[in-house]
N, C-alpha and C. Protein backbone atom coordinates (compact mmCIF):
# COMPACT_ATOMS: atom_id res chain seq x y z
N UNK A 1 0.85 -1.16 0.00
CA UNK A 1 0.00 0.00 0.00
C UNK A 1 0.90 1.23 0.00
N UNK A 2 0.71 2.26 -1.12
CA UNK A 2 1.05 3.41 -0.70
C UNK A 2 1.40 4.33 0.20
N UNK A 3 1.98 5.02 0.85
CA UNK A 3 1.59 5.99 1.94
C UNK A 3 0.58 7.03 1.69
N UNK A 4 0.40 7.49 0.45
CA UNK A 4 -0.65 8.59 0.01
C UNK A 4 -1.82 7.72 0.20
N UNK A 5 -2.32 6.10 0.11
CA UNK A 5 -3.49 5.86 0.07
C UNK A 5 -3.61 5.82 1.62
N UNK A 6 -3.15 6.15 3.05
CA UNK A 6 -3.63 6.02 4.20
C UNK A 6 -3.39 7.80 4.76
N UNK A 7 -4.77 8.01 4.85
CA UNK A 7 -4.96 9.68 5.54
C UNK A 7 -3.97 9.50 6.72
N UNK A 8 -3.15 10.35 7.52
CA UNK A 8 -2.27 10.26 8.26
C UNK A 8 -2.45 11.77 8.83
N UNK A 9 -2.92 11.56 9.99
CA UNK A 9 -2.85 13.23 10.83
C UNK A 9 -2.21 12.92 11.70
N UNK A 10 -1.77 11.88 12.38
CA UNK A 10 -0.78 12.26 13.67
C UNK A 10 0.81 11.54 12.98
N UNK A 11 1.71 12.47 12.46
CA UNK A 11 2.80 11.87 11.84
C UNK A 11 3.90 11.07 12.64
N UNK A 12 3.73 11.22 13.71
CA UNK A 12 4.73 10.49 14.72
C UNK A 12 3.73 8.92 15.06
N UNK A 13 2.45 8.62 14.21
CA UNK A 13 1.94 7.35 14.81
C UNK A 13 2.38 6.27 13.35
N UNK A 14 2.47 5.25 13.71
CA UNK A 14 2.64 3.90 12.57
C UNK A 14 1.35 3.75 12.54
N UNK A 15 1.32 3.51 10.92
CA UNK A 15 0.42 2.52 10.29
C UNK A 15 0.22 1.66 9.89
N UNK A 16 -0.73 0.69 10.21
CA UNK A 16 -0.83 -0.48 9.67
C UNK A 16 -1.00 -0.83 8.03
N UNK A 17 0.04 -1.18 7.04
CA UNK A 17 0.08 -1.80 5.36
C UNK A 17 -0.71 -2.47 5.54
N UNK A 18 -0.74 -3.78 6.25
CA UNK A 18 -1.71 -4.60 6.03
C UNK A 18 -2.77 -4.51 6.97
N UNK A 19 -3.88 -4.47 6.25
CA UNK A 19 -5.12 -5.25 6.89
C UNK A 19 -6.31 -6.39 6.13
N UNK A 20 -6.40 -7.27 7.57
CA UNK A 20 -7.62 -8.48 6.96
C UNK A 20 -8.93 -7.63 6.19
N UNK A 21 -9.32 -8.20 4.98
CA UNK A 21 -10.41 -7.89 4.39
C UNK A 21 -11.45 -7.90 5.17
N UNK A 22 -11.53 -9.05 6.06
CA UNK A 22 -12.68 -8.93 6.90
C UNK A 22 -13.01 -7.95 8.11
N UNK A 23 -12.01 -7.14 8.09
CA UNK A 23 -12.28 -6.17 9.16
C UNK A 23 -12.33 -4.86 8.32
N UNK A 24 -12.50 -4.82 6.71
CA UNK A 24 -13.11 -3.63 6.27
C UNK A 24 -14.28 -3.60 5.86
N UNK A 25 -15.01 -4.92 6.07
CA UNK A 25 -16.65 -5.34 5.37
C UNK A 25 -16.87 -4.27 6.73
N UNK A 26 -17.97 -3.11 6.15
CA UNK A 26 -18.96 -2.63 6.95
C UNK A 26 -18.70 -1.49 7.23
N UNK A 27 -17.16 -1.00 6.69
CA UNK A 27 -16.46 -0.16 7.31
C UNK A 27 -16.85 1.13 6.43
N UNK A 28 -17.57 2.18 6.96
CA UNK A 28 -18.12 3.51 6.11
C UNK A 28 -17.10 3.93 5.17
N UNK A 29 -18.34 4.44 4.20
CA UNK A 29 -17.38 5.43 3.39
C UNK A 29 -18.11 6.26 3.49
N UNK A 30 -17.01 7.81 3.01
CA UNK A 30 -17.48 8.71 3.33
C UNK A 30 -16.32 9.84 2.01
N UNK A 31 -16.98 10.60 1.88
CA UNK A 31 -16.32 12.16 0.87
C UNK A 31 -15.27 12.62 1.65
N UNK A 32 -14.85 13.63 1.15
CA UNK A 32 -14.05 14.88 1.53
C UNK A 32 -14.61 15.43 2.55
N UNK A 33 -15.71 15.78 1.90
CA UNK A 33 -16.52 16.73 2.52
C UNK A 33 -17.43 16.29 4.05
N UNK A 34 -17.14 14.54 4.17
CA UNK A 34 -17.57 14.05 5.22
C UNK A 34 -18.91 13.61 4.79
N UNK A 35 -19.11 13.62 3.91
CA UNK A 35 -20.82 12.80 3.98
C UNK A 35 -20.52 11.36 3.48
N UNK A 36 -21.78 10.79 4.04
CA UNK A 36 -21.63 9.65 4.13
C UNK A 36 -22.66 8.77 2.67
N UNK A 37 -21.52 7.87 2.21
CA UNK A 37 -21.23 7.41 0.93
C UNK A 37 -21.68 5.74 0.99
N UNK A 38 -22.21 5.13 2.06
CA UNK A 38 -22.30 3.69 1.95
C UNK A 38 -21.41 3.36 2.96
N UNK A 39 -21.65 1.49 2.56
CA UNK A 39 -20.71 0.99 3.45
C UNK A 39 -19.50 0.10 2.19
N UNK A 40 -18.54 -0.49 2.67
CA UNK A 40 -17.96 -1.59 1.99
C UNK A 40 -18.55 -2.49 2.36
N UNK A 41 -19.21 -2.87 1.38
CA UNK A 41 -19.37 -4.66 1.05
C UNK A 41 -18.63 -5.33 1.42
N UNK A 42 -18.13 -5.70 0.03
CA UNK A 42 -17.02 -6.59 -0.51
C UNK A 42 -15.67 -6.12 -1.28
N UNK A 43 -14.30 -7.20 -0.99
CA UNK A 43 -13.51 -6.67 -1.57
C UNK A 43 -13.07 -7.88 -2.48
N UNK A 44 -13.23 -7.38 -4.03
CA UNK A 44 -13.19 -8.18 -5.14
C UNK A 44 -11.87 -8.56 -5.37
N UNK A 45 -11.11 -9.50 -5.27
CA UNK A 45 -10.04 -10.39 -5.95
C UNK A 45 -9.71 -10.48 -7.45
N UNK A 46 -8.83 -10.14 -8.18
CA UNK A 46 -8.18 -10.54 -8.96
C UNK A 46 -6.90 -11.87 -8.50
N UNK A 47 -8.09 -13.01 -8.92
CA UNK A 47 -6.67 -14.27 -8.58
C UNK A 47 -5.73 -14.32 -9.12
N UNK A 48 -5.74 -14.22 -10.76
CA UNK A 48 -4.34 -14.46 -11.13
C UNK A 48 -3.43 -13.31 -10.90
N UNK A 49 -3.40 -12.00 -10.28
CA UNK A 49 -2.70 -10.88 -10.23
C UNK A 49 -2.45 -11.12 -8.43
N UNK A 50 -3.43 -11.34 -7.81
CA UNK A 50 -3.52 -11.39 -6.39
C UNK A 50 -3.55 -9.72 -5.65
N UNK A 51 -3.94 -8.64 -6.56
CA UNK A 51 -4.66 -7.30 -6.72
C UNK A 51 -6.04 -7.60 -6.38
N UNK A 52 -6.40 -6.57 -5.37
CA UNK A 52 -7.53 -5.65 -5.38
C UNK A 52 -8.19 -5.36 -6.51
N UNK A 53 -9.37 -6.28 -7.39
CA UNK A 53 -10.20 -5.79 -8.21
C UNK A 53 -11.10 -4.26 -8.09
N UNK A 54 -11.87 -4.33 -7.34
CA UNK A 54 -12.40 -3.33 -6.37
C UNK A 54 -13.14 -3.61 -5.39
N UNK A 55 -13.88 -2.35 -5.00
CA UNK A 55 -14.15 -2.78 -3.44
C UNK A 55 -16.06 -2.75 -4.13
N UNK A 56 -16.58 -3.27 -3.05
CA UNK A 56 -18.19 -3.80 -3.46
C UNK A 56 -18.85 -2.39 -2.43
N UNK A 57 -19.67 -1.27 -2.47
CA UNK A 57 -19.81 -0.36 -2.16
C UNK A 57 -21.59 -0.28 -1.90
N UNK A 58 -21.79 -0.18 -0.87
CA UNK A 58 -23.15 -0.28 -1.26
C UNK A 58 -24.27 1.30 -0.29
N UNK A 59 -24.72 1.34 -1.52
CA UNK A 59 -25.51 2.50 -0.75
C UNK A 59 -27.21 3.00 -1.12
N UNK A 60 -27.75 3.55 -0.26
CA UNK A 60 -29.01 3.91 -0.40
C UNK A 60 -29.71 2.85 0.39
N UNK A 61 -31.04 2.57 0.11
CA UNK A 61 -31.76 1.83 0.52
C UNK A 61 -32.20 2.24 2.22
N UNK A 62 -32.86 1.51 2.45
CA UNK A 62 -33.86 1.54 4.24
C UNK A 62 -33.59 -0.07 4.87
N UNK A 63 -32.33 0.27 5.75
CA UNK A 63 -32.38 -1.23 6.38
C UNK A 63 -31.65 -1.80 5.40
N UNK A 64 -30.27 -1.50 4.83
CA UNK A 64 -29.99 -2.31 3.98
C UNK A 64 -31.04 -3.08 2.55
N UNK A 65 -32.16 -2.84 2.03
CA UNK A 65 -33.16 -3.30 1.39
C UNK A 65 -33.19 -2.28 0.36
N UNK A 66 -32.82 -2.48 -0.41
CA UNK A 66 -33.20 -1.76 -1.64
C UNK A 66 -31.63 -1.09 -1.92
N UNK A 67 -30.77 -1.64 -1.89
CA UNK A 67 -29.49 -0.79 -1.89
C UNK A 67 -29.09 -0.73 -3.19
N UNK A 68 -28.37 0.25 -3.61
CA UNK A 68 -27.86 -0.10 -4.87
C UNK A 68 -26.33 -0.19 -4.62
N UNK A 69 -25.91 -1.29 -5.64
CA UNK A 69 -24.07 -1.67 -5.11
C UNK A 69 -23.63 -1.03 -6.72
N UNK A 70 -22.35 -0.37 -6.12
CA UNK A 70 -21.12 -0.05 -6.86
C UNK A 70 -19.67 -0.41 -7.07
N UNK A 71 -19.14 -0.61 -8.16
CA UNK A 71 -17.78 -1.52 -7.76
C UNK A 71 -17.27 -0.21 -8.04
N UNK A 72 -16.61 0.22 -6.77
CA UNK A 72 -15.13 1.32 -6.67
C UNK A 72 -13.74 0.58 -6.75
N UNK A 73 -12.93 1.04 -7.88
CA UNK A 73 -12.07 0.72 -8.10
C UNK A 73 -10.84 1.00 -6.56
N UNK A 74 -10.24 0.00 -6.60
CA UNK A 74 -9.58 0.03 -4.93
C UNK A 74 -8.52 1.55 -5.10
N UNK A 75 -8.27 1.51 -6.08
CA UNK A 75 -7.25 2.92 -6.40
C UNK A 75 -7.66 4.30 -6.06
N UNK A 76 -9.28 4.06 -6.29
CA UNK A 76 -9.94 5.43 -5.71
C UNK A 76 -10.00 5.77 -4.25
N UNK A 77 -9.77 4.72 -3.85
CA UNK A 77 -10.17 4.43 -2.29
C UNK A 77 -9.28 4.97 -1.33
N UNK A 78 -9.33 5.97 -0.08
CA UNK A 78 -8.21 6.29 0.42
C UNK A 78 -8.30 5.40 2.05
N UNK A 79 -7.62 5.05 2.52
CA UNK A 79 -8.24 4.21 4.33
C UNK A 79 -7.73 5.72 5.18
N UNK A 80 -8.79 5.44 6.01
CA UNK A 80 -8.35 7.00 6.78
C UNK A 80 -8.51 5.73 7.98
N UNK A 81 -7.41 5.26 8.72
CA UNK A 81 -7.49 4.80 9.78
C UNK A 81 -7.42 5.24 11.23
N UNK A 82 -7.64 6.42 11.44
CA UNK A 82 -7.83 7.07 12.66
C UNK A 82 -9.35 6.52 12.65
N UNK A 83 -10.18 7.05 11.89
CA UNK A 83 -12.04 6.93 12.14
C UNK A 83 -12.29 5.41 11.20
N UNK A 84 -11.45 5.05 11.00
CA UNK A 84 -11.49 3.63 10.30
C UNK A 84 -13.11 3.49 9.59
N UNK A 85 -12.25 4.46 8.61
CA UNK A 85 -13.37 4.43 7.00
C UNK A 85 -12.54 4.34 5.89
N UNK A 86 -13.29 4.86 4.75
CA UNK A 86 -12.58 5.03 3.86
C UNK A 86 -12.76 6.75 3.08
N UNK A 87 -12.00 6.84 2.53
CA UNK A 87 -12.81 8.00 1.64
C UNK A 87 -12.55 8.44 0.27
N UNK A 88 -13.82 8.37 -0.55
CA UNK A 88 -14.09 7.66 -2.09
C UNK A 88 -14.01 9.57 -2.28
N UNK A 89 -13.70 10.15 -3.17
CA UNK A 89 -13.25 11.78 -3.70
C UNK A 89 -14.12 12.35 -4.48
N UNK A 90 -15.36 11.74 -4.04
CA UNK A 90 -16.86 12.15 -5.11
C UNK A 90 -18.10 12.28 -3.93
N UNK A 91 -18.74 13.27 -5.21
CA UNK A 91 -19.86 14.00 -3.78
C UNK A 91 -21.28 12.67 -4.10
N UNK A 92 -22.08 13.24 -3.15
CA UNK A 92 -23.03 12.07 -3.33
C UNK A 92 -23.95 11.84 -4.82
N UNK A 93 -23.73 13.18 -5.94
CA UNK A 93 -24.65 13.05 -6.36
C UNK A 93 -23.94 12.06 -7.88
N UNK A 94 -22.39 12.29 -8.11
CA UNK A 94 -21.90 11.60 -8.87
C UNK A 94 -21.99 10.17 -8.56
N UNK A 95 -21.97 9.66 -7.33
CA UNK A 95 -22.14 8.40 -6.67
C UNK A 95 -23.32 7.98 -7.48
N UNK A 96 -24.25 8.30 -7.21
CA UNK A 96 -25.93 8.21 -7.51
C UNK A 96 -26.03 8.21 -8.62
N UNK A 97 -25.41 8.55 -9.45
CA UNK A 97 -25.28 8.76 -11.10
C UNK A 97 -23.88 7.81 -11.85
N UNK A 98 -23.20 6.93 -10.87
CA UNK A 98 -22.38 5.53 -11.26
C UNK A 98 -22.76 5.20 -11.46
N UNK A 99 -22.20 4.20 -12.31
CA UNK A 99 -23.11 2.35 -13.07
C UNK A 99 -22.96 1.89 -12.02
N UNK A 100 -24.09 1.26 -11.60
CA UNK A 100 -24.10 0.27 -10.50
C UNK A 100 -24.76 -1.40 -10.82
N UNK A 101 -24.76 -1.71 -9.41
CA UNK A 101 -25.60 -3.30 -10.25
C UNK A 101 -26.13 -3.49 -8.69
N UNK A 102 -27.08 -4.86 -9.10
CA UNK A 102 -27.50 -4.92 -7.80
C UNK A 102 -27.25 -6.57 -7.66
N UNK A 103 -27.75 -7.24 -6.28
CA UNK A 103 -26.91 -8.02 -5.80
C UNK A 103 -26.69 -9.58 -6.47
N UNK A 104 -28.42 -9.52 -7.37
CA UNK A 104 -28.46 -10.21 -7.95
C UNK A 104 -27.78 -10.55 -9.63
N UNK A 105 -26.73 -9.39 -10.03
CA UNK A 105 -26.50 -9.63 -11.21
C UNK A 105 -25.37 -8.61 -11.27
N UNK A 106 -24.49 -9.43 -10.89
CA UNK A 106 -22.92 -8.88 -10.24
C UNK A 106 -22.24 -8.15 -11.75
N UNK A 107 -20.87 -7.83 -11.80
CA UNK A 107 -20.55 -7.74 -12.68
C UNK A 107 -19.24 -8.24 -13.55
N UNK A 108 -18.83 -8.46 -14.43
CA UNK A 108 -17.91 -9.72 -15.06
C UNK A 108 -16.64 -9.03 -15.01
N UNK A 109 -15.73 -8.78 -14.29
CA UNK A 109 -14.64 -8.16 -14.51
C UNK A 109 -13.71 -8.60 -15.59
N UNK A 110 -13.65 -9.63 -15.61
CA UNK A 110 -12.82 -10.51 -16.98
C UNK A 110 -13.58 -9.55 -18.37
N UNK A 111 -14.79 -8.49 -18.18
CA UNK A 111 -14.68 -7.29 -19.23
C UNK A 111 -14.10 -6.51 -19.03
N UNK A 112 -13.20 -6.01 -19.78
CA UNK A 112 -12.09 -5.16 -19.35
C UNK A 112 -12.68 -3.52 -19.87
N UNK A 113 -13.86 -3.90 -20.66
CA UNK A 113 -14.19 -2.58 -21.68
C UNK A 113 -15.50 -1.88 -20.28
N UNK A 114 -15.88 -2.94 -19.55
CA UNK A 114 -16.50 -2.51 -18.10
C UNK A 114 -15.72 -1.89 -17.27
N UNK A 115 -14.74 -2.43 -16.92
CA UNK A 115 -13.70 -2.76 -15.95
C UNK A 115 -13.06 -0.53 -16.10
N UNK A 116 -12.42 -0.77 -17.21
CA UNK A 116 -12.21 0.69 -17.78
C UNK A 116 -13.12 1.56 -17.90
N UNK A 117 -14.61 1.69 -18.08
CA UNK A 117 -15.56 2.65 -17.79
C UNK A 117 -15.52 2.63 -16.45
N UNK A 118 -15.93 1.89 -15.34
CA UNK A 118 -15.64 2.15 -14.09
C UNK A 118 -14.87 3.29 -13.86
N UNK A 119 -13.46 2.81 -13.73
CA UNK A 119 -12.26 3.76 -13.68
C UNK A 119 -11.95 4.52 -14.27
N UNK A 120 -12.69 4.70 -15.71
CA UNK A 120 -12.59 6.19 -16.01
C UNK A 120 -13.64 7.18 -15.18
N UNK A 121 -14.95 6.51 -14.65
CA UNK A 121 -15.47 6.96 -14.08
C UNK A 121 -15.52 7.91 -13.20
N UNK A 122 -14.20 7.46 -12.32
CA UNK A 122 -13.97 7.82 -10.71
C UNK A 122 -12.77 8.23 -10.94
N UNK A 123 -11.85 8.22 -12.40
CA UNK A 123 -10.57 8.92 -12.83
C UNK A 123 -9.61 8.43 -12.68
N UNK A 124 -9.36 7.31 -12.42
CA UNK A 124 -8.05 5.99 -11.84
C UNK A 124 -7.62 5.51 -13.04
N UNK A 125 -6.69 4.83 -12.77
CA UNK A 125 -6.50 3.77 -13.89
C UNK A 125 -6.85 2.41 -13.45
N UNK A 126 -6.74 1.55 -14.49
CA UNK A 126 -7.48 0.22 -14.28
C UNK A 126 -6.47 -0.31 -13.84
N UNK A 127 -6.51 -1.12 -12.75
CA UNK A 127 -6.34 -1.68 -11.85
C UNK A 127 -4.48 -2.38 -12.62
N UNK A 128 -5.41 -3.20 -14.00
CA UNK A 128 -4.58 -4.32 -14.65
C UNK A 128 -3.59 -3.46 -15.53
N UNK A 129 -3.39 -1.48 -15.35
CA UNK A 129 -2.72 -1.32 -16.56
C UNK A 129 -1.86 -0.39 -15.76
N UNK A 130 -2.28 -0.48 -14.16
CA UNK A 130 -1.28 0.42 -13.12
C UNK A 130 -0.56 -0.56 -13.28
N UNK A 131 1.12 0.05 -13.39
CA UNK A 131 1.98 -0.83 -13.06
C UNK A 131 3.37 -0.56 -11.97
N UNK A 132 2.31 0.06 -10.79
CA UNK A 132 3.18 0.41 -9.65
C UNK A 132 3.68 -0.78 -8.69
């Protein structure tokens, strides 16, 4: 992991590179601006790279019910581990206006011509053509 992808306000504290996937399911996202953006889902696998596809984003709905899910490319994603969230660099209404999918009809990443609208979306590069 980067140092630019972990928000860092107290510079004399260590941060944790790694963390278990399972302790970011649930974990808010949120803007710049502090509003609140969903939760993380899921975090999508690329096996043969062993990369972060993206993260499974889900927002709206009452009670979790009616949500609509977004795949955020993991590159967009910053971990602010002081308030242990994340924070995605788009206001709510561009969110709301992503391609999304819902839970029943995921989406095929092995399309790469998907895969790249995403991330041009949110302004990243695709995942498979960063070569940091």
């Amino acid at each position: 992991m980067q140092q630019e992808k972990i928000k860092q306000t107290d510079p004399d504290k260590k941060y944790r590179r790694v963390l278990a996937a399972s302790t970011l399911a649930g974990d808010s996202v949120r803007n710049a601006a502090g509003e609140d953006l969903g939760k993380l889902d899921e975090l999508m696998i690329d096996i043969p790279s062993g990369r972060v596809a993206y993260a499974v984003l889900s927002f709206g709905g009452v009670l979790r019910m009616g949500n609509k899910l977004f795949a955020v490319p993991w590159s967009a994603l910053k971990v602010d581990e002081d308030k242990k969230c994340f924070i995605l660099n788009v206001d709510k209404t561009k969110l709301e206006n992503a391609p999304g999918f819902d839970k029943d009809n995921w989406p095929n990443m092995a399309d790469t011509t998907w895969g790249s609208e995403v991330s041009r979306y949110y302004g990243v590069t695709p995942y498979w053509e960063d070569r940091k």
